[in-house]
Protein backbone atom coordinates (compact mmCIF):
# COMPACT_ATOMS: atom_id res chain seq x y z
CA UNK A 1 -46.37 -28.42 -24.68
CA UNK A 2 -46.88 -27.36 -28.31
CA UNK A 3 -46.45 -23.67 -26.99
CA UNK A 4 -43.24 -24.68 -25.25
CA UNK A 5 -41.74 -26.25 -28.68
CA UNK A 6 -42.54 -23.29 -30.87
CA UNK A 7 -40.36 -21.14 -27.71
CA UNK A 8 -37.89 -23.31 -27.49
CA UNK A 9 -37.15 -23.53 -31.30
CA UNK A 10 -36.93 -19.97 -31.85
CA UNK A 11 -34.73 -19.61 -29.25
CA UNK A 12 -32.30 -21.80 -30.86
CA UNK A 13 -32.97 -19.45 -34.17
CA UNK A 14 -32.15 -16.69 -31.81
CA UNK A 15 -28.54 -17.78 -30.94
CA UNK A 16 -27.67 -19.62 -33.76
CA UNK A 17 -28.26 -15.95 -36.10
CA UNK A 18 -26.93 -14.14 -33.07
CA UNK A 19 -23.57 -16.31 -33.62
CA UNK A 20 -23.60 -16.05 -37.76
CA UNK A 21 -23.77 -12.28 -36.87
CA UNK A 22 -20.73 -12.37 -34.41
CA UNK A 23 -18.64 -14.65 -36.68
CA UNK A 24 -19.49 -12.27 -39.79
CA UNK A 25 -18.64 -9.07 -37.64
CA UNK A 26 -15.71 -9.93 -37.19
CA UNK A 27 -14.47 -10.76 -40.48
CA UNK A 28 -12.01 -7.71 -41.76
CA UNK A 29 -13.85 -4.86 -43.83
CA UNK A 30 -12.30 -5.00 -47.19
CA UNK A 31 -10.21 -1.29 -47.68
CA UNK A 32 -11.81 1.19 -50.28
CA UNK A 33 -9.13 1.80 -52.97
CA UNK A 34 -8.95 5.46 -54.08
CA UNK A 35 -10.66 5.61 -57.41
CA UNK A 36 -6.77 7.75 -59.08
CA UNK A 37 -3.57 6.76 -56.93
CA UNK A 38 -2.29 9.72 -55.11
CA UNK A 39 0.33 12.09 -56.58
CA UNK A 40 3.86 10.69 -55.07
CA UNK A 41 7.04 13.50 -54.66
CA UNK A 42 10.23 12.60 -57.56
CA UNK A 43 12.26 14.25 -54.47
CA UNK A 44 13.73 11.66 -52.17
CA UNK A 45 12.91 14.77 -49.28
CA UNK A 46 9.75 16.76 -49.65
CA UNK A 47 8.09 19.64 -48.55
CA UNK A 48 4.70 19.77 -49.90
CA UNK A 49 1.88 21.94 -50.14
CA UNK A 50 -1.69 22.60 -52.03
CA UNK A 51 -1.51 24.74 -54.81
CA UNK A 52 -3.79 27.22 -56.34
CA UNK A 53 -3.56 27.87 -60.30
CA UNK A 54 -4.53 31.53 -61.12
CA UNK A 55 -3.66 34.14 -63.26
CA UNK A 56 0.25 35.53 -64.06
CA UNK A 57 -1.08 38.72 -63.13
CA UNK A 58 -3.65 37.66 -60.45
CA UNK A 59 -7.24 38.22 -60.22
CA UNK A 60 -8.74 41.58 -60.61
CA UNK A 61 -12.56 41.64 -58.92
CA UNK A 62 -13.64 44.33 -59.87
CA UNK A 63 -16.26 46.43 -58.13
CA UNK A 64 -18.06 49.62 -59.33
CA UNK A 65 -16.97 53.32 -57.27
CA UNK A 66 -20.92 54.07 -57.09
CA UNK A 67 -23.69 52.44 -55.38
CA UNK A 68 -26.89 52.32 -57.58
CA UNK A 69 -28.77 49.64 -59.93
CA UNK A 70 -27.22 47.83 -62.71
CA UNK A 71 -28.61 48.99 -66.36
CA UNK A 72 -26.58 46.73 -68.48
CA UNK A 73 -24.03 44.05 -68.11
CA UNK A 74 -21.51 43.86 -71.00
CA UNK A 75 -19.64 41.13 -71.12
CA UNK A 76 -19.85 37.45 -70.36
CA UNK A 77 -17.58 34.83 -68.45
CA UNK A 78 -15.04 33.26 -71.32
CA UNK A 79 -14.88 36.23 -73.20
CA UNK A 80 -11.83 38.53 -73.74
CA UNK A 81 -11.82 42.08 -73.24
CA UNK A 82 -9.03 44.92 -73.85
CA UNK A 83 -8.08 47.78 -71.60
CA UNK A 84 -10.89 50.17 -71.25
CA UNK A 85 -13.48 48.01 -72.56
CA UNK A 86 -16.81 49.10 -71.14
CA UNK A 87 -17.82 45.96 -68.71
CA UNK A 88 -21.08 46.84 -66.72
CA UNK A 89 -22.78 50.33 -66.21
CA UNK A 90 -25.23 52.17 -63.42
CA UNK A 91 -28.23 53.72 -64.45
CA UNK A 92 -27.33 56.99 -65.13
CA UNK A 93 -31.07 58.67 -65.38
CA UNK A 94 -30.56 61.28 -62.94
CA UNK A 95 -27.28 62.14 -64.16
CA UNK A 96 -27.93 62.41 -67.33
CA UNK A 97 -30.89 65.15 -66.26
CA UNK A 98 -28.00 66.99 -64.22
CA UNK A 99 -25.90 67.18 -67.52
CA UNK A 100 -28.58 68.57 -69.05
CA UNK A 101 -29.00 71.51 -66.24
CA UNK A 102 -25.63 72.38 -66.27
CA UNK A 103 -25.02 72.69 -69.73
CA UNK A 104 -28.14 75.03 -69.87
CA UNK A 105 -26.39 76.99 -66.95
CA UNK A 106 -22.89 76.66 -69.17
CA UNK A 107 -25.18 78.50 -72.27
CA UNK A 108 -26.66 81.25 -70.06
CA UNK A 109 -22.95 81.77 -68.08
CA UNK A 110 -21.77 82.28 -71.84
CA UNK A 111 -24.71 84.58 -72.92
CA UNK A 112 -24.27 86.90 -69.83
CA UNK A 113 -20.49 86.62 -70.22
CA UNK A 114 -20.55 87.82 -74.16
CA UNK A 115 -23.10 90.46 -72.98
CA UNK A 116 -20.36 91.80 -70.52
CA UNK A 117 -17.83 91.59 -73.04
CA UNK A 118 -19.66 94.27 -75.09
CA UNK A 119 -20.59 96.31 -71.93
CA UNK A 120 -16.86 96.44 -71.43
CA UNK A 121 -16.10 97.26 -75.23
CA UNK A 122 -18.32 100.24 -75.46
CA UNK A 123 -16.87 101.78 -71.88
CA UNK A 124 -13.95 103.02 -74.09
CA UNK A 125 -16.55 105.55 -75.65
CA UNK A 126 -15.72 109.31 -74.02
CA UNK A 127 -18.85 109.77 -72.81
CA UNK A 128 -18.48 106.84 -69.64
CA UNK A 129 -17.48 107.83 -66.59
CA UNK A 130 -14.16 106.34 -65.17
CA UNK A 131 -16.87 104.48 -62.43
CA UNK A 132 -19.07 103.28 -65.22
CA UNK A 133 -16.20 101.93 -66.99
CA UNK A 134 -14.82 99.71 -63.96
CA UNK A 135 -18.22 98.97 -63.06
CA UNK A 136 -18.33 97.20 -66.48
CA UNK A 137 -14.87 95.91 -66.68
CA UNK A 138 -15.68 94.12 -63.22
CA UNK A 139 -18.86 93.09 -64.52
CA UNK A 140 -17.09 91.35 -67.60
CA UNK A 141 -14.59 89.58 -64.68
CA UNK A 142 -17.15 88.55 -62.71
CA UNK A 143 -19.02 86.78 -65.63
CA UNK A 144 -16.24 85.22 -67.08
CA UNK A 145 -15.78 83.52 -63.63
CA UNK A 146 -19.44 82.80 -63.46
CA UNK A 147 -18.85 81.15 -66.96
CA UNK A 148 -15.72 79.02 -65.70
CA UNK A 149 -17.40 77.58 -62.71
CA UNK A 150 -20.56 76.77 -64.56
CA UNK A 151 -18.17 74.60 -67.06
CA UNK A 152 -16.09 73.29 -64.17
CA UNK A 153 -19.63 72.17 -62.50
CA UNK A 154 -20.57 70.53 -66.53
CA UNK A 155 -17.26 68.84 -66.17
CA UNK A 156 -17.64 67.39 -62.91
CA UNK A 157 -21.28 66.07 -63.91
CA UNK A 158 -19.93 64.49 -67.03
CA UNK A 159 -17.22 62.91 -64.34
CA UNK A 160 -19.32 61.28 -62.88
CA UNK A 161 -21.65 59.97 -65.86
CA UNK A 162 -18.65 58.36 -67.48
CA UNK A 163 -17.56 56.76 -63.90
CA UNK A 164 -21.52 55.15 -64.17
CA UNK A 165 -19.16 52.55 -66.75
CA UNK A 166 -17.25 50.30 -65.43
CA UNK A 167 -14.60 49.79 -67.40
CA UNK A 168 -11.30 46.80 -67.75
CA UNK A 169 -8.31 48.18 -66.13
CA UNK A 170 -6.11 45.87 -68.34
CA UNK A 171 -6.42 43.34 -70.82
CA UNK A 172 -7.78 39.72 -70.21
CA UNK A 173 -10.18 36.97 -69.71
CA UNK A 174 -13.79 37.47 -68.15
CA UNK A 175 -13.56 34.27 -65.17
CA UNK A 176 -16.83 35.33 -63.63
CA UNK A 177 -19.74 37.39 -63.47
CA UNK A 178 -22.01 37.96 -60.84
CA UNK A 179 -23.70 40.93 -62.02
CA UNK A 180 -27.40 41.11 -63.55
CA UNK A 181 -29.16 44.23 -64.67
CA UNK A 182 -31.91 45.26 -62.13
CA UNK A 183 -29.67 44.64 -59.23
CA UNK A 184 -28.41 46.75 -56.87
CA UNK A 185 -24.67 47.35 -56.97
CA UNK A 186 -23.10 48.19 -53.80
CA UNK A 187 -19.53 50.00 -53.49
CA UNK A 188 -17.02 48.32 -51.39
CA UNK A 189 -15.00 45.31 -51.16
CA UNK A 190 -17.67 42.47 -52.39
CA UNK A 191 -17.58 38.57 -52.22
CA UNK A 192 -17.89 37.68 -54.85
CA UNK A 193 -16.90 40.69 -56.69
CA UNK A 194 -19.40 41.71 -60.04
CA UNK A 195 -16.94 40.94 -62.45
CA UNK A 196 -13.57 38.95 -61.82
CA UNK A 197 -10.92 39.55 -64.57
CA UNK A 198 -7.27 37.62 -65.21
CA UNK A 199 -4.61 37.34 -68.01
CA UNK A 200 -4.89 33.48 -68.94
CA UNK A 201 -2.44 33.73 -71.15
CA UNK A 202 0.45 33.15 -68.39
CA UNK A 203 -0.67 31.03 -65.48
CA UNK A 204 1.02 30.53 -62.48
CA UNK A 205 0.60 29.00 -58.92
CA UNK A 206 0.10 30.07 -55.37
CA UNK A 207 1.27 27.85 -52.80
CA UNK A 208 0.47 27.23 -49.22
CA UNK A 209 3.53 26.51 -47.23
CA UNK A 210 2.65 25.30 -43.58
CA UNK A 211 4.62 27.91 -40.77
CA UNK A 212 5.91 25.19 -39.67
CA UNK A 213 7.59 23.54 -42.42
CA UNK A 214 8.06 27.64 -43.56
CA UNK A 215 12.16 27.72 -42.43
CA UNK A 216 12.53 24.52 -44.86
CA UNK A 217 11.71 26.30 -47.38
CA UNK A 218 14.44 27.26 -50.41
CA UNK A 219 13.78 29.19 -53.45
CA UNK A 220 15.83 28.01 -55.49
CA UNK A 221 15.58 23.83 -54.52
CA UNK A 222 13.07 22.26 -57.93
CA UNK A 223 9.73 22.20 -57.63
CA UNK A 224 6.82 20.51 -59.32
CA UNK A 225 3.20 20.51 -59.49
CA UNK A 226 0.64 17.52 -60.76
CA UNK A 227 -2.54 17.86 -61.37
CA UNK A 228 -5.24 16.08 -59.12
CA UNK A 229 -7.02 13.15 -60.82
CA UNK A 230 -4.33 12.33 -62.98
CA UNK A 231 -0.61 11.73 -61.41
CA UNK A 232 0.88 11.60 -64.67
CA UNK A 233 0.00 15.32 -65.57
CA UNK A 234 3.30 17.01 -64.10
CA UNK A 235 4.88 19.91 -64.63
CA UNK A 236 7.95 21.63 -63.03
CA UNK A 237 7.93 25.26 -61.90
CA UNK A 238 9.75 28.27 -61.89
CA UNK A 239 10.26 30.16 -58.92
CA UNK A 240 8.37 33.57 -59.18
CA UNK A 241 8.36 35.24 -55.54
CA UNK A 242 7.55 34.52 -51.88
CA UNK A 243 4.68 36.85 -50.20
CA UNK A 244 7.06 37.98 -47.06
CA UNK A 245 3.28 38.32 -45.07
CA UNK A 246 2.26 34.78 -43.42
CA UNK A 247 -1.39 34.45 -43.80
CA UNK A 248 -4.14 32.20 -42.29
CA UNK A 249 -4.89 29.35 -44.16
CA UNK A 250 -8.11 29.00 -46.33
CA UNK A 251 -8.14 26.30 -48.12
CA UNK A 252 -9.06 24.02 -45.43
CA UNK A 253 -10.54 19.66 -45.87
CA UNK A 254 -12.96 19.97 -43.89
CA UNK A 255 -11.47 17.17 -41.46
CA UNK A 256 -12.20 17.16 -38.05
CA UNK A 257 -8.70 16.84 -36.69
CA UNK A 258 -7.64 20.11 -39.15
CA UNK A 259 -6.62 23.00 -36.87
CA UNK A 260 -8.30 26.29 -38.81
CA UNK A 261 -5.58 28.28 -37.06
CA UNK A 262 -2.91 27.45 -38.94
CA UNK A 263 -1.21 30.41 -40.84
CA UNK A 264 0.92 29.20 -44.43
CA UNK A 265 3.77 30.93 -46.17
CA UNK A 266 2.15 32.03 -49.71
CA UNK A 267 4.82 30.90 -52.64
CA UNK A 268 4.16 31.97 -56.41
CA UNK A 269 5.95 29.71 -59.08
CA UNK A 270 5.32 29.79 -63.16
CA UNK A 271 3.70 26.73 -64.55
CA UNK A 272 6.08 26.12 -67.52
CA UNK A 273 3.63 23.67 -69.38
CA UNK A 274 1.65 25.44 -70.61
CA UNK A 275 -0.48 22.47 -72.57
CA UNK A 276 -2.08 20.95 -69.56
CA UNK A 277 -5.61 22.23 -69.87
CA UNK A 278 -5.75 23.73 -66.46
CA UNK A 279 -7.96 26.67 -65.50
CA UNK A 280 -7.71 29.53 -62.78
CA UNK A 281 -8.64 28.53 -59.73
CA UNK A 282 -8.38 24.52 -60.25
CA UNK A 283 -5.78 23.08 -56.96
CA UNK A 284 -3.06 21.16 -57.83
CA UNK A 285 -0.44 18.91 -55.17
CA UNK A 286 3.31 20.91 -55.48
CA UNK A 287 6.14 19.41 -54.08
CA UNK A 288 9.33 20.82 -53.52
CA UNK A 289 12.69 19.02 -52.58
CA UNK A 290 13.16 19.51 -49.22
CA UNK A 291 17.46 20.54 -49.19
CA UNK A 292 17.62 20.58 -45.11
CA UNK A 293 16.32 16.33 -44.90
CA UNK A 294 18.17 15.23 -48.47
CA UNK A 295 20.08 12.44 -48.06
């Protein structure tokens, strides 16, 4: 009987937690407020897209035209560099020993050239036969020649030692570097490149256009951008250019339901604020007032 009591009682503590659980479950789950407010449109009609803040004059990644191991890197992410500047270079060992042979063949090319010359100069004499004297005025030809491809193969050594630096191909601001001496530098299109380069001084912003909101699209209809985290931070933009090429879309959520086949209409505006602390590459919410659904 004892045995049946202690059954029967935690039975009862059975249903009565099974119904505390039911009556709790189906109480509503409080919603999860966004930690900023969204960014909302000034335009009573939108047409919105995500915007990418880079460089006036894009982003240069630069690569290196030869394949071989990194000897020194130059420069550093933050810092400015002018036109020309030496960034990275290749180890240049073996090139270096190549200058060295051809300028030794430049310095014999000239010896046996200089010898010719005189071979040539004394043929005027009267006692040289009119064979002897061609003989020697080809041989002063054919070492001058000898001469001029030996400096020609100098030149094209020293070529290729200077293309062993990598150097800016404009002014700007070092964004990134992902090159370290020791490594191997390969030629080609790289991701991420060894060096990525951009004028900060002017920034402006790329903006993904959906195809199928592409034909509401206006250039001329005011735009603005504001930066995520912070509504408040707006700033309007000036219409730059449209990239006539429609290109798949990359910046993507990461959302289930997002279709990763969905190709955008690139925009470039000018960010006309120019005190808003923002940096190349940071994404910003643009909206542009949507002329075709206005009221």
């Amino acid at each position: 009987m004892k045995s049946l009591a202690v059954l029967i009682l935690l039975a009862l503590i059975g249903i009565a937690f099974a119904g505390w659980s039911a009556a709790n479950g189906r109480k509503p789950q409080p919603i999860a407020q966004p930690v900023v407010a969204p960014a909302e449109s000034a335009f009573a009609a939108t047409l919105a897209g995500a915007g990418l803040v880079e460089p006036a004059g894009e982003v240069v990644r630069i690569g290196t035209p030869l394949g071989d191991v990194l000897a020194t890197v130059l420069v550093a992410p933050g810092q400015t560099v002018t036109a020309g500047a030496p960034l990275f270079t290749l180890d240049d060992r073996a090139t270096r020993a190549q200058e060295a042979v051809a300028l030794a063949a430049v310095n014999v090319a000239m010896a046996a050239r200089d010898e010719a010359r005189d071979n040539a100069g004394r043929a005027d004499d009267q006692i040289f036969s009119i064979e002897e004297r061609a003989r020697r005025a080809f041989g002063l030809v054919n070492a001058t020649a000898l001469l001029e491809q030996a400096a020609a193969n100098l030149a094209a050594v020293r070529i290729d030692l200077d293309r062993r630096t990598v150097r800016a191909p404009r002014a700007g601001t070092i964004l990134r570097v992902d090159a370290r001496p020791g490594e191997f530098a390969p030629t080609g299109r790289l991701d991420p490149p060894l060096v990525t380069l951009g004028d900060l001084a002017h920034l402006q912003i790329r903006v993904d256009i959906d195809e199928n909101d592409a034909w509401r699209f206006q250039a001329k209809a005011p735009a603005e951008a504001v930066v995520r985290g912070n509504p408040a931070l707006r700033t309007p933009l000036t219409f730059v250019r449209v990239e006539p090429y429609v290109v798949p879309k990359k910046s993507l959520t990461g959302l289930s339901a997002e279709r990763v086949d969905t190709r955008v209409l690139q925009v470039i505006y000018a960010i006309t604020t120019p005190s808003m602390n923002l940096y190349a590459g940071q994404q910003m919410d643009v909206f542009i007032q949507d002329s075709a659904r206005a009221p």
